[in-house]
Protein backbone atom coordinates (compact mmCIF):
# COMPACT_ATOMS: atom_id res chain seq x y z
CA UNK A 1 42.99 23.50 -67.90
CA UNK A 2 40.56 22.86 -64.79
CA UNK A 3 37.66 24.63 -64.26
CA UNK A 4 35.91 22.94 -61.07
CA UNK A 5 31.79 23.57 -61.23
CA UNK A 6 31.73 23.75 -57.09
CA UNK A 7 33.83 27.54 -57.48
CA UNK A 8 32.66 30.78 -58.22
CA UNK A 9 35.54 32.89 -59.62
CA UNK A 10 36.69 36.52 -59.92
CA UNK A 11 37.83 38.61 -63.36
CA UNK A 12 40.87 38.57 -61.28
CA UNK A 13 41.71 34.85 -61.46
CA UNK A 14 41.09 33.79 -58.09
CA UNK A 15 38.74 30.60 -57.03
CA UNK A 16 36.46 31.15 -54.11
CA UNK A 17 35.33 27.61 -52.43
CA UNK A 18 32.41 28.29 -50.35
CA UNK A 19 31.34 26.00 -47.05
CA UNK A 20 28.60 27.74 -45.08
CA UNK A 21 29.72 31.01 -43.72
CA UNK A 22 33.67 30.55 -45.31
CA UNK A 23 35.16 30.82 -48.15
CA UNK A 24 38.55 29.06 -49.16
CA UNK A 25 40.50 31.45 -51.86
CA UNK A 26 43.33 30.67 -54.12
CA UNK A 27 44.24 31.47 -57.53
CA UNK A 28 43.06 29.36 -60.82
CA UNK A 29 45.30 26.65 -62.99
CA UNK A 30 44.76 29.41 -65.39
CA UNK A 31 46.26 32.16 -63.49
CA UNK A 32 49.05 29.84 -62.23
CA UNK A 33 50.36 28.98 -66.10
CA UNK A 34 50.20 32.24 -66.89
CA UNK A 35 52.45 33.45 -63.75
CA UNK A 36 54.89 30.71 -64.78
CA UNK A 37 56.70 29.42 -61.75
CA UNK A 38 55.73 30.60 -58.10
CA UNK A 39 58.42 30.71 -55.93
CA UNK A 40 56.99 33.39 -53.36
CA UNK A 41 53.56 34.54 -51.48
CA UNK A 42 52.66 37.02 -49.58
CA UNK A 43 49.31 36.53 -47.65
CA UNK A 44 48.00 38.29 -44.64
CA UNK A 45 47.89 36.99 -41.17
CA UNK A 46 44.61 35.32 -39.52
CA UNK A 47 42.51 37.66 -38.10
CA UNK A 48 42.92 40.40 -41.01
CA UNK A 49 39.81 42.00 -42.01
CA UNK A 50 39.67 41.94 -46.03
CA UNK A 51 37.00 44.01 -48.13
CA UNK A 52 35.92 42.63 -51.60
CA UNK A 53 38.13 43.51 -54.47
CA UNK A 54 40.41 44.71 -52.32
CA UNK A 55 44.45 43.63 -52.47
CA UNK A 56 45.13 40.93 -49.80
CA UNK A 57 48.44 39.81 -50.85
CA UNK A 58 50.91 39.36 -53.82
CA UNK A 59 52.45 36.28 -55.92
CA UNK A 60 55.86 36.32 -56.91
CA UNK A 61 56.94 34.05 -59.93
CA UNK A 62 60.39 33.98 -61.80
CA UNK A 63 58.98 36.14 -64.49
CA UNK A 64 56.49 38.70 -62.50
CA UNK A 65 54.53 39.46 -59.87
CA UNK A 66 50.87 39.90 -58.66
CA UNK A 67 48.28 41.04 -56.77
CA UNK A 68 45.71 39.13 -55.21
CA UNK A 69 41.66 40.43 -54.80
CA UNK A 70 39.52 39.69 -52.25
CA UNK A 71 36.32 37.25 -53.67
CA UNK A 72 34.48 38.59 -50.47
CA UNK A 73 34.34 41.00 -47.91
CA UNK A 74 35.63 39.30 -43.81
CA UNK A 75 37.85 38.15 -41.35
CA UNK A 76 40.86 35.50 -42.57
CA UNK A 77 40.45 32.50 -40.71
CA UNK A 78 43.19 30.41 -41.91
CA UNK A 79 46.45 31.24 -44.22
CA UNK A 80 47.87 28.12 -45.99
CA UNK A 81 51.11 27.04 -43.63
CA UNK A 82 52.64 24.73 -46.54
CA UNK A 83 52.66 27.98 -48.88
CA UNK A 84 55.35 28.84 -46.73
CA UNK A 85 58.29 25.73 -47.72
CA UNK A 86 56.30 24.90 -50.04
CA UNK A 87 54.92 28.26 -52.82
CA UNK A 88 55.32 25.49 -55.75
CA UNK A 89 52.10 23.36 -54.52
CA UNK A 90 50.16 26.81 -56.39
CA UNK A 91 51.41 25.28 -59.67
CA UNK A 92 50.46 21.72 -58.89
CA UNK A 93 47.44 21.63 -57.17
CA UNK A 94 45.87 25.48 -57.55
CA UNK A 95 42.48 23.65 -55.98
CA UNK A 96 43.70 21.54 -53.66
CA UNK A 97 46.73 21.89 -51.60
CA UNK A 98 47.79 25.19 -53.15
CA UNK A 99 44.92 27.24 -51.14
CA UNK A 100 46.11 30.32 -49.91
CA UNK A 101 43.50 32.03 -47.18
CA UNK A 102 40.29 30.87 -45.69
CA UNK A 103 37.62 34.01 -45.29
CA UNK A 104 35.21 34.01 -42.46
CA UNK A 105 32.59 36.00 -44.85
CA UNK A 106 30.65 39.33 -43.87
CA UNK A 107 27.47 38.49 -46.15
CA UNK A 108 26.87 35.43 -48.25
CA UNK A 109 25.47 37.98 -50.93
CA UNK A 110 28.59 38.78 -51.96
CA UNK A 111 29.16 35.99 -53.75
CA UNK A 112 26.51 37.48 -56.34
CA UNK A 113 28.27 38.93 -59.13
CA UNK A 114 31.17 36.32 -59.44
CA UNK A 115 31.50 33.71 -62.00
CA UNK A 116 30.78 30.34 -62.17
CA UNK A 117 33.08 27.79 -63.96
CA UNK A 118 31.03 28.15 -67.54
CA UNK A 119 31.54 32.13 -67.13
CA UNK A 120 35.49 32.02 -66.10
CA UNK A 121 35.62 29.92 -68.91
CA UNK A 122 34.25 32.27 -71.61
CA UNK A 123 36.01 34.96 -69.47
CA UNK A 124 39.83 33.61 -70.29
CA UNK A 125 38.75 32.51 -73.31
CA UNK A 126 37.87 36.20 -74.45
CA UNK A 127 41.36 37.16 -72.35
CA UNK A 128 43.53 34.37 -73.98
């Protein structure tokens, strides 16, 4: 399992990639072996305001689906258009290509209180 030191992460399983004032979001390789096969997403168009912790979209696998939080409070910039043809690339590449929504962020503050990779690590550890 991958656990990339440049992401801060959320209790919820999702991976926030920060770059100045954005954020790129997905979910972690955890999260994506433990939904099994993703053959559906739901994410909101750009433009949508999100707040932190908030629901933003869902994930549908062949066994269940899921919500997806909010890392951060702003305005989505960007939705992944390969998700689209392509909900699989989740699976293989959950920090790369499988992406789902970039966040314009409200405060760079926010980012206080999520995890970095040594924390998500004891944090699914202690799930698992």
């Amino acid at each position: 399992m991958e656990f990339p030191d440049d992401l801060k992460y959320t209790e919820e399983h999702e991976w926030l990639r920060v770059q100045g004032n954005e954020g790129t979001v997905g979910v972690t390789d955890y999260a994506q072996g433990e939904l099994g096969d993703v053959v559906f997403l739901e994410l909101p168009k750009a433009g949508t305001k999100v707040e932190k912790g908030a629901v933003f979209g869902t994930i549908e696998a062949v066994k269940t689906v899921s919500d997806l939080y909010a890392p951060v409070s702003g305005e989505i910039t960007a939705v992944n258009p390969a998700l689209g043809a392509k909900p699989e690339l989740v699976n293989m590449s959950p920090y790369r290509d499988g992406w789902m929504v970039k966040i314009r962020m409200n405060a760079s503050d926010e980012t206080v209180g999520l995890m970095d990779a040594a924390g998500y690590r004891k944090h699914v550890g202690e799930e698992a």
